[in-house]
PDB file of N, CA and C in Angstrom:
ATOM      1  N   UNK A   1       0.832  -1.164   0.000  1.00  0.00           N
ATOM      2  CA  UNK A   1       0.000   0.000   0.000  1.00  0.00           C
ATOM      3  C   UNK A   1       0.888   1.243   0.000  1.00  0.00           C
ATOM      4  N   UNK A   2       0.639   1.645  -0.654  1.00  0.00           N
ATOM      5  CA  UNK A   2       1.380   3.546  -0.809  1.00  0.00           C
ATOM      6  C   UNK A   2       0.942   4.158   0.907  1.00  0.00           C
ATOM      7  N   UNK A   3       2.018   4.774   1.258  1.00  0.00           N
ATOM      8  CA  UNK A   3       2.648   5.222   2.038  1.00  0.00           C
ATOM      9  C   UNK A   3       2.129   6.826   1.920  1.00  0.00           C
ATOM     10  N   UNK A   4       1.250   7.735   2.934  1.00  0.00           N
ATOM     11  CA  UNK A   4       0.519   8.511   2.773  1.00  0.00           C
ATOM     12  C   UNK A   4       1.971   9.624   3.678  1.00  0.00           C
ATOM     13  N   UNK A   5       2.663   9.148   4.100  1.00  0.00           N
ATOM     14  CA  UNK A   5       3.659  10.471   4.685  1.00  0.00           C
ATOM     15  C   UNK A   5       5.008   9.469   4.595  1.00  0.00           C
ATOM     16  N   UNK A   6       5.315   9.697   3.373  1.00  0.00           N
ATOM     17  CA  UNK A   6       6.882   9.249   2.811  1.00  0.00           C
ATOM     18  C   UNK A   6       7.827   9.387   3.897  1.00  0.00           C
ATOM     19  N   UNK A   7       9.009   8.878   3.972  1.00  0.00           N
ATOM     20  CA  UNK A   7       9.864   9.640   4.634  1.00  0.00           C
ATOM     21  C   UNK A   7       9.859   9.998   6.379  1.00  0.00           C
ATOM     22  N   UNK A   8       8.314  10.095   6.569  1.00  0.00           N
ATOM     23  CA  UNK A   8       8.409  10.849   7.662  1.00  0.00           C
ATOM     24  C   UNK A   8       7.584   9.761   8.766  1.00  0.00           C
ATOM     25  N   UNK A   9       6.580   8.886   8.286  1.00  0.00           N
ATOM     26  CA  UNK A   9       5.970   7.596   8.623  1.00  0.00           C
ATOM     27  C   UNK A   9       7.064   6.729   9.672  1.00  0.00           C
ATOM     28  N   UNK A  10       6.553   6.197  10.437  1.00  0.00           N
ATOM     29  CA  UNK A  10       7.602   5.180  11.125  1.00  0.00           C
ATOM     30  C   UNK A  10       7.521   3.622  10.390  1.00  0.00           C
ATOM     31  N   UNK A  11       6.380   3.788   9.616  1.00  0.00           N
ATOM     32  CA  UNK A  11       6.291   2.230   9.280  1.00  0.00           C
ATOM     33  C   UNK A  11       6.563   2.613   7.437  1.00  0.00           C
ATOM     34  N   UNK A  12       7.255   3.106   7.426  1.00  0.00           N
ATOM     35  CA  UNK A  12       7.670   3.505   5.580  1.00  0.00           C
ATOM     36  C   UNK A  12       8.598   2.105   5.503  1.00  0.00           C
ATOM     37  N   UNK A  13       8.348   1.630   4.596  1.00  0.00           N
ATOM     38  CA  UNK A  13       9.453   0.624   4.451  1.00  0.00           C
ATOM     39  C   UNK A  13      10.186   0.829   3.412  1.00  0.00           C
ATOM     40  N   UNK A  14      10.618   1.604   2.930  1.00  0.00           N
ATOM     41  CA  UNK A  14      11.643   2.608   1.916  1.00  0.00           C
ATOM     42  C   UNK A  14      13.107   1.577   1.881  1.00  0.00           C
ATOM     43  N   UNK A  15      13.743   1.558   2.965  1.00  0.00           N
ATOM     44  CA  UNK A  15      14.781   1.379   3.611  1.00  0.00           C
ATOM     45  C   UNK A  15      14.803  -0.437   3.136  1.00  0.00           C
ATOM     46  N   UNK A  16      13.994  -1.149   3.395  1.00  0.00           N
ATOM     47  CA  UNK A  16      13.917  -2.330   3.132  1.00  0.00           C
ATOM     48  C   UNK A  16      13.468  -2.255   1.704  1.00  0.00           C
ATOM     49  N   UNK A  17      12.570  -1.746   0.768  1.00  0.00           N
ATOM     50  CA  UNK A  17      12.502  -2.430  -0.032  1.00  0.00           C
ATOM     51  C   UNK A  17      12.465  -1.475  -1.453  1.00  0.00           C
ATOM     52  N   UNK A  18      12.901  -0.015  -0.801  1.00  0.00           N
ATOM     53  CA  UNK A  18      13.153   0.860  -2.302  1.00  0.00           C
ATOM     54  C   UNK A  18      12.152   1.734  -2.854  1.00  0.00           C
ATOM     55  N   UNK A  19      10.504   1.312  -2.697  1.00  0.00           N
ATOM     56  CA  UNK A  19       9.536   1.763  -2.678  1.00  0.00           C
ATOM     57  C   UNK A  19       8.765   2.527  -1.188  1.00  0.00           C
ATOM     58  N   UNK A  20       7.885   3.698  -0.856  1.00  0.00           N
ATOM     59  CA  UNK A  20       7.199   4.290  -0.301  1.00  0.00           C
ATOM     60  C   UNK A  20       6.082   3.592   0.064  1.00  0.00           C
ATOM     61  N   UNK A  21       5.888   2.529   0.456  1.00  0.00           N
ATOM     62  CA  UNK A  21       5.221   1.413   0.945  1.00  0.00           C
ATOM     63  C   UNK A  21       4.907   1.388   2.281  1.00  0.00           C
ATOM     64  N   UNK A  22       3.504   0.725   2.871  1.00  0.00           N
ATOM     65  CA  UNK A  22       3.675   0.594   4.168  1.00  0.00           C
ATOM     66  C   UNK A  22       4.310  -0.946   4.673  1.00  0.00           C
ATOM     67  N   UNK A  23       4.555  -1.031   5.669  1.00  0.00           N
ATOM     68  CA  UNK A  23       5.608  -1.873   6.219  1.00  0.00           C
ATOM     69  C   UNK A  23       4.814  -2.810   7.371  1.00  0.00           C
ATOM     70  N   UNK A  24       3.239  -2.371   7.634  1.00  0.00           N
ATOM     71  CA  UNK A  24       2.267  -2.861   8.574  1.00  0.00           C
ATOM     72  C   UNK A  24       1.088  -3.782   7.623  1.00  0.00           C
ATOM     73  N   UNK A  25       0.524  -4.549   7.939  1.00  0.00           N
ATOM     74  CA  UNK A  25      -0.433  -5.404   7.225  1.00  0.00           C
ATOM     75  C   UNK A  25      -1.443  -4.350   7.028  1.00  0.00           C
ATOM     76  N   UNK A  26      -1.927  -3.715   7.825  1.00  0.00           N
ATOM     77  CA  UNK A  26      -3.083  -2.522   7.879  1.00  0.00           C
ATOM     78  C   UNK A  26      -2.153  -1.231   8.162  1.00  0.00           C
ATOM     79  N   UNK A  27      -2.123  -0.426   7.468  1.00  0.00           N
ATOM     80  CA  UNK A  27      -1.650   0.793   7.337  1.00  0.00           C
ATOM     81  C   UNK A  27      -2.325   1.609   8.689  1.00  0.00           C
ATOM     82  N   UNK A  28      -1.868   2.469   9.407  1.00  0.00           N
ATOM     83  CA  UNK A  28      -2.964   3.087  10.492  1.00  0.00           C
ATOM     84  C   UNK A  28      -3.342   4.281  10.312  1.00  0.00           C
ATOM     85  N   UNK A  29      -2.662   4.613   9.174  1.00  0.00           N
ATOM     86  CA  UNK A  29      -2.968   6.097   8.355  1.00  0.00           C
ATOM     87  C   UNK A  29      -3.591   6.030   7.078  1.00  0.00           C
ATOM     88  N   UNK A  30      -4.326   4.383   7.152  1.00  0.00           N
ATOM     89  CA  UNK A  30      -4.903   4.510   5.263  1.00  0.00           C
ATOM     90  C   UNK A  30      -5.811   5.248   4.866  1.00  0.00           C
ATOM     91  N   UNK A  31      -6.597   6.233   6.128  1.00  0.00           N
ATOM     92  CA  UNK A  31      -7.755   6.802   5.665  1.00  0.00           C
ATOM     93  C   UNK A  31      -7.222   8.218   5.266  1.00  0.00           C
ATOM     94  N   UNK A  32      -5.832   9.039   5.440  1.00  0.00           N
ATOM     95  CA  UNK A  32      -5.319   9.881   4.432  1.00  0.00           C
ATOM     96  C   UNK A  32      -4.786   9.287   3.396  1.00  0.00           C
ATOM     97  N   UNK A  33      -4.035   8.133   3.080  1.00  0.00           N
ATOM     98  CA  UNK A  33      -4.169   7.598   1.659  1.00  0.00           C
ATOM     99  C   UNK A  33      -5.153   7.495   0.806  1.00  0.00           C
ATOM    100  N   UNK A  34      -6.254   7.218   1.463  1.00  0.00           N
ATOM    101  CA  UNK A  34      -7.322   7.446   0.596  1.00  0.00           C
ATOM    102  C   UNK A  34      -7.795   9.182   0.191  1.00  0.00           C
ATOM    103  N   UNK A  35      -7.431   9.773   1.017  1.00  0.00           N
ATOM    104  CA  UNK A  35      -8.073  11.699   0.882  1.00  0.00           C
ATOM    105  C   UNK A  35      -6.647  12.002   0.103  1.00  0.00           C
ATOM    106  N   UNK A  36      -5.357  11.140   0.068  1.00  0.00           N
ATOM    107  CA  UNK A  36      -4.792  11.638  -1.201  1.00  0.00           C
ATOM    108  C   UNK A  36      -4.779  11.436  -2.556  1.00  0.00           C
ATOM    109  N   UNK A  37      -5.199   9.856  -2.404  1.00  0.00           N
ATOM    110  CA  UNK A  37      -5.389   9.451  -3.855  1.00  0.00           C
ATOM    111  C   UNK A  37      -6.831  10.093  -3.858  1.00  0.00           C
ATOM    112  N   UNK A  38      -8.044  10.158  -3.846  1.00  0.00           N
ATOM    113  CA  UNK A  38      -8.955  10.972  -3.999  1.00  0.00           C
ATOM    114  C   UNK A  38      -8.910  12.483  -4.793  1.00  0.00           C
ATOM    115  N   UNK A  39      -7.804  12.902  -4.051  1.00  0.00           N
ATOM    116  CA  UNK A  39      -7.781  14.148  -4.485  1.00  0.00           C
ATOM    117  C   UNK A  39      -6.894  14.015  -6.247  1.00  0.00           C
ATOM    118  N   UNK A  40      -5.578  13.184  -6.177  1.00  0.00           N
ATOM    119  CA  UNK A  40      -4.686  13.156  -7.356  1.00  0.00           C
ATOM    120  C   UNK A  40      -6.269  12.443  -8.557  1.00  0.00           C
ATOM    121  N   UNK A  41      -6.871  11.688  -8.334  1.00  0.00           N
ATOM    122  CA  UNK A  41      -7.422  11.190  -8.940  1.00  0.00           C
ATOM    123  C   UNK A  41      -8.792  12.538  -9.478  1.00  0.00           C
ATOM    124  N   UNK A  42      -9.071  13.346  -8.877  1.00  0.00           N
ATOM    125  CA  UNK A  42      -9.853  14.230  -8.889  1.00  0.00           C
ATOM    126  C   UNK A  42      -9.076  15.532  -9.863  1.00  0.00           C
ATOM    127  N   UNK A  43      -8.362  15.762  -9.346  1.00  0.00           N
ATOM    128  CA  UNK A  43      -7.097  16.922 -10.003  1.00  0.00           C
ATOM    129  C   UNK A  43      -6.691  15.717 -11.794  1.00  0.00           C
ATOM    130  N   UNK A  44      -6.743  14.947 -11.913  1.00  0.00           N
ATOM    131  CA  UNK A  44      -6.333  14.160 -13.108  1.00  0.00           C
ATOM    132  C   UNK A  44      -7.598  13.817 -14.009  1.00  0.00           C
ATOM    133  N   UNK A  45      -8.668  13.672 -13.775  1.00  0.00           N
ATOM    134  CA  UNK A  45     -10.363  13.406 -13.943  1.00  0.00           C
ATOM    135  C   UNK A  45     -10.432  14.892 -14.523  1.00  0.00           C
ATOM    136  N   UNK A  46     -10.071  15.991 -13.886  1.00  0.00           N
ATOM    137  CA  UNK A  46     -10.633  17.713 -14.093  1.00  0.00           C
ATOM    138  C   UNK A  46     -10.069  17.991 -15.621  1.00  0.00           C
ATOM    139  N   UNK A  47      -8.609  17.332 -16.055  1.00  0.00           N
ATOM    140  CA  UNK A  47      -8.100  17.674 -17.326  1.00  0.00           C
ATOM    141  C   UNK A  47      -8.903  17.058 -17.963  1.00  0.00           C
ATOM    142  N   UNK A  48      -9.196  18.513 -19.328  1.00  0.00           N
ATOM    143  CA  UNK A  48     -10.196  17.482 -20.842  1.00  0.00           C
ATOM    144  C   UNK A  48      -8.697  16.844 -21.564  1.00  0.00           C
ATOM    145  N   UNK A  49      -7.857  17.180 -21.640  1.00  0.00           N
ATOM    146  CA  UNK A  49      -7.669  16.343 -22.805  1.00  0.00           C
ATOM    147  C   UNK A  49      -6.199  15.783 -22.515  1.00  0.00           C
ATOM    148  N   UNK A  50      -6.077  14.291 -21.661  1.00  0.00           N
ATOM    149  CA  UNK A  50      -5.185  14.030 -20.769  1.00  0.00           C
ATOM    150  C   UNK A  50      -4.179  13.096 -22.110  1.00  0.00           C
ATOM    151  N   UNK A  51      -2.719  12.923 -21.665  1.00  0.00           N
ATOM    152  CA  UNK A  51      -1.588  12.349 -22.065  1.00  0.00           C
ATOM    153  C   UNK A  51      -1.973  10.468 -21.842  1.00  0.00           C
ATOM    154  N   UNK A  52      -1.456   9.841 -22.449  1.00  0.00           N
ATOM    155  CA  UNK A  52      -1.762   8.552 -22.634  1.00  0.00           C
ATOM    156  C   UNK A  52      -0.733   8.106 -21.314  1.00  0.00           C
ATOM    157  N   UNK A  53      -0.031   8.701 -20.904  1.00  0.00           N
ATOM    158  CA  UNK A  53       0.846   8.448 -19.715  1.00  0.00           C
ATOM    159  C   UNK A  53      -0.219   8.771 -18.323  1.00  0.00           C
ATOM    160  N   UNK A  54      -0.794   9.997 -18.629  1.00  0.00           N
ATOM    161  CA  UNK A  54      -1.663  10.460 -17.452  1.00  0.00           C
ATOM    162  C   UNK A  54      -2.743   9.672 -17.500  1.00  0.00           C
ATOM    163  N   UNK A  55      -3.430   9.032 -18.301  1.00  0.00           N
ATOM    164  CA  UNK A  55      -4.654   7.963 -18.463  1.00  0.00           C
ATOM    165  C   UNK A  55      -3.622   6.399 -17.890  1.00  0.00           C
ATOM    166  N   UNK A  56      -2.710   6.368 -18.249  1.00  0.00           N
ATOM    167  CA  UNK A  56      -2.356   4.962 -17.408  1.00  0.00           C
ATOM    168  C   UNK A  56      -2.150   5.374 -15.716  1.00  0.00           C
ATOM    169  N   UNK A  57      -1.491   6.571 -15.423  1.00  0.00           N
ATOM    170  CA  UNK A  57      -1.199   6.717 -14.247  1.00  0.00           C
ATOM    171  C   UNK A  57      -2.543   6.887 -13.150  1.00  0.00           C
ATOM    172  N   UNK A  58      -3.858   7.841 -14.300  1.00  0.00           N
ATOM    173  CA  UNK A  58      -5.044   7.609 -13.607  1.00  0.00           C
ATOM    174  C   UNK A  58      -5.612   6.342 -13.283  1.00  0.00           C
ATOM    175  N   UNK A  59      -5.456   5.412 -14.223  1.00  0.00           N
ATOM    176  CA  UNK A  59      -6.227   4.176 -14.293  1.00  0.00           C
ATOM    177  C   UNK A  59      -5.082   3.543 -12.966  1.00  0.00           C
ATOM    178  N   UNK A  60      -4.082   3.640 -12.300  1.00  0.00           N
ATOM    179  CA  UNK A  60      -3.334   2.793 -11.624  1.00  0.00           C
ATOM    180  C   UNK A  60      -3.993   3.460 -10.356  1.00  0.00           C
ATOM    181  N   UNK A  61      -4.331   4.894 -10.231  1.00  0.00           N
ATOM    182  CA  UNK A  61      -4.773   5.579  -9.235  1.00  0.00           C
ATOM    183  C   UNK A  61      -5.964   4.476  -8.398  1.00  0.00           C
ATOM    184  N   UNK A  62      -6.814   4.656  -9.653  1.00  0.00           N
ATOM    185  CA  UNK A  62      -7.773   3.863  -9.336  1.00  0.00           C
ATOM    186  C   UNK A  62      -8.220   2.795  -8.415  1.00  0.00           C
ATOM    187  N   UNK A  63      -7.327   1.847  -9.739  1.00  0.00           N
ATOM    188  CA  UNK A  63      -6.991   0.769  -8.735  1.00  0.00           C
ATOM    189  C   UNK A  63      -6.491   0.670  -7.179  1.00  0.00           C
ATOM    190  N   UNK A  64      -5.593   1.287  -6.830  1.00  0.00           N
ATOM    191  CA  UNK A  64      -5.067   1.711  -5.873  1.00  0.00           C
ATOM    192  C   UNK A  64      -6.044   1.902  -4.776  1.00  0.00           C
ATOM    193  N   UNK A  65      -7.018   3.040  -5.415  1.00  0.00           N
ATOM    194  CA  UNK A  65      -8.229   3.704  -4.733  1.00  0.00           C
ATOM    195  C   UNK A  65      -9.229   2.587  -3.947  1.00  0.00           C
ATOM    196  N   UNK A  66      -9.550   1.447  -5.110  1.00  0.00           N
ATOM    197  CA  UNK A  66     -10.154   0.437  -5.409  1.00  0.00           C
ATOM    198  C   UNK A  66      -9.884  -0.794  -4.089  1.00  0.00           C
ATOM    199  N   UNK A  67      -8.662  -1.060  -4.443  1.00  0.00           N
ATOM    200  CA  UNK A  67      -7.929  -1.752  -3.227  1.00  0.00           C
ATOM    201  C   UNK A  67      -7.993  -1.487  -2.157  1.00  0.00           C
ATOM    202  N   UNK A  68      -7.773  -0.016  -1.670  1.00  0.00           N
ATOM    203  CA  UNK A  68      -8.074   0.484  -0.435  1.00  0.00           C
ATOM    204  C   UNK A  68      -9.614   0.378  -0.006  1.00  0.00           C
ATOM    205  N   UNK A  69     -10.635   0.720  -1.036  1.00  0.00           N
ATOM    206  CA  UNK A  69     -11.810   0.463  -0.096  1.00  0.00           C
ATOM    207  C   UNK A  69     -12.290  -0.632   0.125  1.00  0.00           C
ATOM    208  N   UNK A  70     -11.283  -1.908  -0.773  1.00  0.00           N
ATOM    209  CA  UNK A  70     -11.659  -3.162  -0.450  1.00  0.00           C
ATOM    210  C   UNK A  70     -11.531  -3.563   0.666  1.00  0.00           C
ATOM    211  N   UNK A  71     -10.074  -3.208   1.475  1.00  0.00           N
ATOM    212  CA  UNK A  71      -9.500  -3.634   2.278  1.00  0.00           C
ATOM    213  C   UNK A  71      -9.530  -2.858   3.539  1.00  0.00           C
ATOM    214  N   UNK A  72     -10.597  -2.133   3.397  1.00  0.00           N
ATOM    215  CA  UNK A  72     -11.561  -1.392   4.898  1.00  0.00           C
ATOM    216  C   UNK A  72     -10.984  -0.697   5.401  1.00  0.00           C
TER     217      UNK A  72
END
């Protein structure tokens, strides 16, 4: 799961594995991961006429988004 405070998180697992990841089975901050991807996904949705890079990066948002409300 993406890591909602990079760097600054105690459970970033950066250090182990290279990526901004959480490092806990349940994140304890996933409910600002979700009010950030929300928002990137909102700010990317607002452009009319988006880059084929920005339509894959939205569509990964998604998912992302997707996952999180699966996983409560």
């Amino acid at each position: 799961m993406l890591c909602p405070y990079p760097t600054a998180c105690e459970y970033d697992a950066f250090r182990r594995t290279g990526e901004h990841t959480c490092g806990r089975v349940k994140c304890p901050y996933r409910i600002h991961t979700r009010r950030i991807l929300a928002g990137q996904i909102k700010q990317l949705a607002a452009l009319e006429s988006r880059t084929e890079r920005q339509e894959a990066y939205l569509d990964r948002l998604k998912a992302q988004y997707a996952e999180l409300l699966e996983s409560g």
